[in-house]
Protein backbone atom coordinates (compact mmCIF):
# COMPACT_ATOMS: atom_id res chain seq x y z
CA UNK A 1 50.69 -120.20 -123.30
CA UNK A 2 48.45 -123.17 -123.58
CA UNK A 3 48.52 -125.36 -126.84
CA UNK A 4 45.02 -127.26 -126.78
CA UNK A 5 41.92 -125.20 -128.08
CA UNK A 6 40.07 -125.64 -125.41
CA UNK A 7 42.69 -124.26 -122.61
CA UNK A 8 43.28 -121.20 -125.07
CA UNK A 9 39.61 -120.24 -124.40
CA UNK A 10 39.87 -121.12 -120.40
CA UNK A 11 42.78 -118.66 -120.77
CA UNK A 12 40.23 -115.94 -122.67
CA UNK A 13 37.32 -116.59 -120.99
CA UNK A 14 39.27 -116.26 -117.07
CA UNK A 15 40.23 -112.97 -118.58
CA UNK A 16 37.27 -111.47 -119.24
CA UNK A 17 35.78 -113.22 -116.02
CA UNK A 18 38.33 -111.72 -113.85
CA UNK A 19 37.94 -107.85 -115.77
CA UNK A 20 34.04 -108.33 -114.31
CA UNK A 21 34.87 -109.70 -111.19
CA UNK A 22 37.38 -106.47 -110.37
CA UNK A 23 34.98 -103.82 -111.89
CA UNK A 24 32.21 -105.74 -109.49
CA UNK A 25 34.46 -105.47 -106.43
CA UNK A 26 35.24 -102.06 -107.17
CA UNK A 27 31.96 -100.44 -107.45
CA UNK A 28 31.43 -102.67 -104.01
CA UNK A 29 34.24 -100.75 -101.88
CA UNK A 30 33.18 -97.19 -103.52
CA UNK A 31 29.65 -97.90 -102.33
CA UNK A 32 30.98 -99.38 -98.71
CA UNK A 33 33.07 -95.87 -98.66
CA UNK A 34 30.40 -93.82 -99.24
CA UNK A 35 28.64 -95.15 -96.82
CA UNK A 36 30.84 -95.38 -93.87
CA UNK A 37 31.49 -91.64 -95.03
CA UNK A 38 27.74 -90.25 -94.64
CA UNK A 39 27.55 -92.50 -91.45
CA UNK A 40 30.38 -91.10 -89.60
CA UNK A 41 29.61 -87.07 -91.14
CA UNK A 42 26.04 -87.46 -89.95
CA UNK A 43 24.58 -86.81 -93.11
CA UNK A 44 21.18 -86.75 -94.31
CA UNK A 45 21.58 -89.01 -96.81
CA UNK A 46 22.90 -92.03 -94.92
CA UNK A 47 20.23 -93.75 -95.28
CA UNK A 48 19.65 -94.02 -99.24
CA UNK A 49 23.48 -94.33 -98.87
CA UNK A 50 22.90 -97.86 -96.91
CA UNK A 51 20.27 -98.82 -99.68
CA UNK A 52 22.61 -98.18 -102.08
CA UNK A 53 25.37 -100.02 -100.48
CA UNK A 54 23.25 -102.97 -99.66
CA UNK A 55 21.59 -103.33 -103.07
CA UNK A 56 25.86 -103.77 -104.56
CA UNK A 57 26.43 -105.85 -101.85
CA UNK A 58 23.30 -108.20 -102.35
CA UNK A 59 24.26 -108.28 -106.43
CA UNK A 60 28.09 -109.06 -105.66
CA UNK A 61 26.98 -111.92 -103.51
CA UNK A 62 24.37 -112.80 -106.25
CA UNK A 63 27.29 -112.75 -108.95
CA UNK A 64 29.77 -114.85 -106.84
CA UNK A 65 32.07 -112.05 -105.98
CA UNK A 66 31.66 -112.14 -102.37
CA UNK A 67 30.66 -114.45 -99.96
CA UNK A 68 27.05 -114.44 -98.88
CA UNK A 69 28.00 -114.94 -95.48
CA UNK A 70 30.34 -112.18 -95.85
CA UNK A 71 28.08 -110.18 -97.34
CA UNK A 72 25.83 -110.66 -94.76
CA UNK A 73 28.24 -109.99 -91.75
CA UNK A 74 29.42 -106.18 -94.58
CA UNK A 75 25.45 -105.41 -94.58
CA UNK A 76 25.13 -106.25 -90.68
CA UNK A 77 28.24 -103.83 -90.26
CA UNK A 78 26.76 -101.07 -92.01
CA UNK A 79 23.22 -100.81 -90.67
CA UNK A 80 24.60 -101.23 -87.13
CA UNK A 81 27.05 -98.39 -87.78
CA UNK A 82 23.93 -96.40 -89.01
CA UNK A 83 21.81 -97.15 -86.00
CA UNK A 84 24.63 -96.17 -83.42
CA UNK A 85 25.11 -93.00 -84.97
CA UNK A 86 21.24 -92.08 -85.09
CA UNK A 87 21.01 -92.59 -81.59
CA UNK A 88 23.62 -90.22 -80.82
């Protein structure tokens, strides 16, 4: 445990930083799920699925919790999946 006042609040405020960060990230794989799930059963809601899952995407790279290049190449991913399976 740190001694100096202003490491104790690094300490607090990495907490409450990293509680965000893993809430963030986890709402970002549930969306990604979803979406690879109404891709591959065909549904009819794919689509707003992809919106969905691009919008979390966009505000995770936004907030710093992904990449924007990887969040790029996750959104890339997605709507190519999408396209394939339309075409089939």
């Amino acid at each position: 445990m740190p001694n100096i006042k202003s490491a104790i609040k690094r300490v607090r405020v990495s907490k409450r930083k990293t509680l965000t960060n893993s809430i963030r990230k986890s709402v970002l794989k549930t969306n990604i799920k979803k979406c690879k799930q109404a891709i591959a059963s065909n549904d009819s809601n794919a689509a707003e699925a992809l919106k969905i899952a691009i919008k979390t995407i966009d505000k995770a790279a936004a907030k710093n919790v992904i990449h924007k290049n990887t969040a790029a190449r996750r959104k890339s991913k997605l709507a190519k999946a999408l396209n394939a399976a339309a075409k089939q």
